[in-house]
C-alpha atoms as a PDB file:
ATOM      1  CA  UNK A   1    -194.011 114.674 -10.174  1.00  0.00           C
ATOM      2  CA  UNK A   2    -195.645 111.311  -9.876  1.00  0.00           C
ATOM      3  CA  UNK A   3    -198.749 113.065 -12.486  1.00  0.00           C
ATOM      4  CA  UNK A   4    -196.514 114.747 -14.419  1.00  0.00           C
ATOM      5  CA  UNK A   5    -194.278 110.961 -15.106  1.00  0.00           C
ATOM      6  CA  UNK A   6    -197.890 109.626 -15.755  1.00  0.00           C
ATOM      7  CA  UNK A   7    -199.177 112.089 -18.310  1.00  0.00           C
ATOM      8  CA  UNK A   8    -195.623 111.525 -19.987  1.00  0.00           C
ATOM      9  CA  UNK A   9    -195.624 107.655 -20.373  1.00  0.00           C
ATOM     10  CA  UNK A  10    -199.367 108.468 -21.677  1.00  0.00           C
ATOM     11  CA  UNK A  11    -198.010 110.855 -24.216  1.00  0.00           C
ATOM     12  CA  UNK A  12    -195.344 108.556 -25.303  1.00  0.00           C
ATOM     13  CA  UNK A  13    -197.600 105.408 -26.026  1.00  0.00           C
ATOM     14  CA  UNK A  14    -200.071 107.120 -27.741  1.00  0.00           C
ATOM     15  CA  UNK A  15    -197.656 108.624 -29.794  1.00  0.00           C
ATOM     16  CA  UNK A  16    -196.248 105.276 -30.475  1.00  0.00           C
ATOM     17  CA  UNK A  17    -199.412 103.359 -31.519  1.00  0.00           C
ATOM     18  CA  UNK A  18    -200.216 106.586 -34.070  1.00  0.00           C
ATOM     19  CA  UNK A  19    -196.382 106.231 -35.110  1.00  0.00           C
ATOM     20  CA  UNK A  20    -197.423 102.621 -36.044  1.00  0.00           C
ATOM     21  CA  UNK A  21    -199.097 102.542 -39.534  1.00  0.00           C
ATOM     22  CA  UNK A  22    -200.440  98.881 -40.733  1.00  0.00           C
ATOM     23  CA  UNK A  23    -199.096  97.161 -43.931  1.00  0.00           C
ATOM     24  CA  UNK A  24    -199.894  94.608 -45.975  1.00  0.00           C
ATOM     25  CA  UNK A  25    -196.862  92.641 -45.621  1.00  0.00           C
ATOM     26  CA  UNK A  26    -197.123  92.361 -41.991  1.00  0.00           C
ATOM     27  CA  UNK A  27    -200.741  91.132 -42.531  1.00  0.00           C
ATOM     28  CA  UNK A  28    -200.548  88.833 -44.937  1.00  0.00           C
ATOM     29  CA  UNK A  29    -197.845  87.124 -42.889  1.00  0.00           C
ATOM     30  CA  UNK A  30    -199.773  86.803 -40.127  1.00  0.00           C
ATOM     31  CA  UNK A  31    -202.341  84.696 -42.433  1.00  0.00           C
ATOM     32  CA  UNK A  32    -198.864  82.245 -43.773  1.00  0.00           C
ATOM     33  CA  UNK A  33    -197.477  81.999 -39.968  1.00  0.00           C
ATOM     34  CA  UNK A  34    -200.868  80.929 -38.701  1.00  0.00           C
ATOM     35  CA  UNK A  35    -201.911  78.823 -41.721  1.00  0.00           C
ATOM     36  CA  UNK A  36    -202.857  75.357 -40.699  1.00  0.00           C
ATOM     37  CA  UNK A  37    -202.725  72.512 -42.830  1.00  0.00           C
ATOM     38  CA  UNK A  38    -206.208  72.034 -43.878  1.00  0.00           C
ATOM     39  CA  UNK A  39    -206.646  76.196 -44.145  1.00  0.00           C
ATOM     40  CA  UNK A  40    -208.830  77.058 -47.391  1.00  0.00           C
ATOM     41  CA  UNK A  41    -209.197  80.641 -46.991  1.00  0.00           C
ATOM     42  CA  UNK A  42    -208.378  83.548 -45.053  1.00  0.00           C
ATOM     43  CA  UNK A  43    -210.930  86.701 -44.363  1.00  0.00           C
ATOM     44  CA  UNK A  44    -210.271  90.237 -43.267  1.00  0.00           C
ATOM     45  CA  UNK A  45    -212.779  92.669 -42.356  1.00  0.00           C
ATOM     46  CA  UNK A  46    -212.336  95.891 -41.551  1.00  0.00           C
ATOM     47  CA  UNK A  47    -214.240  98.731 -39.557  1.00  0.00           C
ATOM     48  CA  UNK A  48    -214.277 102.134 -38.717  1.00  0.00           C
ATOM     49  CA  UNK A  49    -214.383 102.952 -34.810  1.00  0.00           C
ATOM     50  CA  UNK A  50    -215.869 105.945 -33.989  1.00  0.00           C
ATOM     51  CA  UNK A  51    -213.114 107.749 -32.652  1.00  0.00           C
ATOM     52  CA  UNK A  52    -211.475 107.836 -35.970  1.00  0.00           C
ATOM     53  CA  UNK A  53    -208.808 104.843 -36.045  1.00  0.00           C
ATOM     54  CA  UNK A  54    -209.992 101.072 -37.757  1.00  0.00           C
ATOM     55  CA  UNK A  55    -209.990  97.922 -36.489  1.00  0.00           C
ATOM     56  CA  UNK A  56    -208.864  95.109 -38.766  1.00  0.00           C
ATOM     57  CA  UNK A  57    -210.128  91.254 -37.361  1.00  0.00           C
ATOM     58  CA  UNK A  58    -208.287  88.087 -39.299  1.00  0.00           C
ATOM     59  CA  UNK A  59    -209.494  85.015 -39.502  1.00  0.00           C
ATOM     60  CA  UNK A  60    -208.495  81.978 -40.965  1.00  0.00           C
ATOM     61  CA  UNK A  61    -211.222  78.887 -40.981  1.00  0.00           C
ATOM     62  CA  UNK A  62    -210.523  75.451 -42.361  1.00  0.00           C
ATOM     63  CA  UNK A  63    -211.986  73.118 -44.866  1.00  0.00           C
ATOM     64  CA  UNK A  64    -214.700  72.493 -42.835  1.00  0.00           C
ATOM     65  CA  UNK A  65    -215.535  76.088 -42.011  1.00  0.00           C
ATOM     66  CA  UNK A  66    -214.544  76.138 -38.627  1.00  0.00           C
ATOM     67  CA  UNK A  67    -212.203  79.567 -37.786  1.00  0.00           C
ATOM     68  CA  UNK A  68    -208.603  78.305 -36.207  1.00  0.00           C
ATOM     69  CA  UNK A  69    -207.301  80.943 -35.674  1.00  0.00           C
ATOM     70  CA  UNK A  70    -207.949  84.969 -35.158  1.00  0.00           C
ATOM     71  CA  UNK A  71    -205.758  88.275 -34.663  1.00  0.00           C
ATOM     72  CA  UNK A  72    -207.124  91.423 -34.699  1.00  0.00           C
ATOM     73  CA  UNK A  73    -205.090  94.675 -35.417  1.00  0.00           C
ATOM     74  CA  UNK A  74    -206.151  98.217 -33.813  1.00  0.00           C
ATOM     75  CA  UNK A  75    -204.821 101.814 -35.906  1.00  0.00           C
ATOM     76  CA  UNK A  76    -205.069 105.093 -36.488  1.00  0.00           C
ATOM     77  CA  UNK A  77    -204.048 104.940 -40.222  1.00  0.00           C
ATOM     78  CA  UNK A  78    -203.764 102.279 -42.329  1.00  0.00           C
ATOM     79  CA  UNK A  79    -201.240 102.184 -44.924  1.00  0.00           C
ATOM     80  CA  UNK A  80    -202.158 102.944 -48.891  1.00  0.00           C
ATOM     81  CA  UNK A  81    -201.437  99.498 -50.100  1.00  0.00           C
ATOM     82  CA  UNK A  82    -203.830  98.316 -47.279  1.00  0.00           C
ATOM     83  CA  UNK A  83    -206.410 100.354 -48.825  1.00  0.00           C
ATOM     84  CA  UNK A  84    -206.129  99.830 -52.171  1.00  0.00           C
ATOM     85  CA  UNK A  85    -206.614  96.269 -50.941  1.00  0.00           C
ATOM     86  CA  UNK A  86    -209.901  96.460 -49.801  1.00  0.00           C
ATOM     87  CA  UNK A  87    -211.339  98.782 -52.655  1.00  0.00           C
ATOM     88  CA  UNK A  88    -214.985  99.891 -51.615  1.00  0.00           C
ATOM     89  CA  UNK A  89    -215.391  96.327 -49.800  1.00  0.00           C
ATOM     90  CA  UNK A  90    -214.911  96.108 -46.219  1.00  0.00           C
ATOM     91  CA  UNK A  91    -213.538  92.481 -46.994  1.00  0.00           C
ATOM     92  CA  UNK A  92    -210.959  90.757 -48.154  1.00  0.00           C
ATOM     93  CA  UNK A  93    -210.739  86.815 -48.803  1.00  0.00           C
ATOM     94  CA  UNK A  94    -207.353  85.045 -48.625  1.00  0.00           C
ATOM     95  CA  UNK A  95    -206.660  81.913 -50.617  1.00  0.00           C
ATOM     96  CA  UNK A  96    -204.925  79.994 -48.550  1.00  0.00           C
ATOM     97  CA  UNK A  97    -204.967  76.655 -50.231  1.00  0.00           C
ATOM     98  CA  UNK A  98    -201.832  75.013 -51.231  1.00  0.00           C
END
């Protein structure tokens, strides 16, 4: 029984983080919540892992250049707005100047 419970609670969060599809709204306001005051620009970058799902890293870097802060964002699908973000770039930059 103990295996059986474990292969169930395996089923069930794996069908939860595929359930989960990324969108731009909750990614951009990642970028505003985390914005600090001297924040020029925000950059996201995303990859293709090999077993199938992408991997989205944020970053947002000050005047200077320096990155303050960084979130990264693991999926199996990532939603059409997403995509038409990025075009054929694997990068997006983020004005986040006031």
């Amino acid at each position: 029984m103990n295996e059986l419970l474990k292969l169930l609670l395996a089923a069930a969060a794996i069908t939860a983080i595929a359930v989960i599809i990324l969108n731009w709204d909750s990614i951009t306001n990642w970028f505003y919540v985390n914005k600090t005051n001297d924040a020029k620009l925000g950059k996201l970058i995303r990859e293709g892992l090999s077993n199938g799902n992408y991997n989205l890293v944020g970053g947002i870097f000050n005047q200077q250049g320096a990155l303050t802060h960084k979130n990264s964002w693991e999926n199996v699908k990532l939603s059409d707005d997403v995509l038409s973000k990025f075009g054929d770039s694997n990068v997006i930059e983020i004005n986040l100047s006031n």
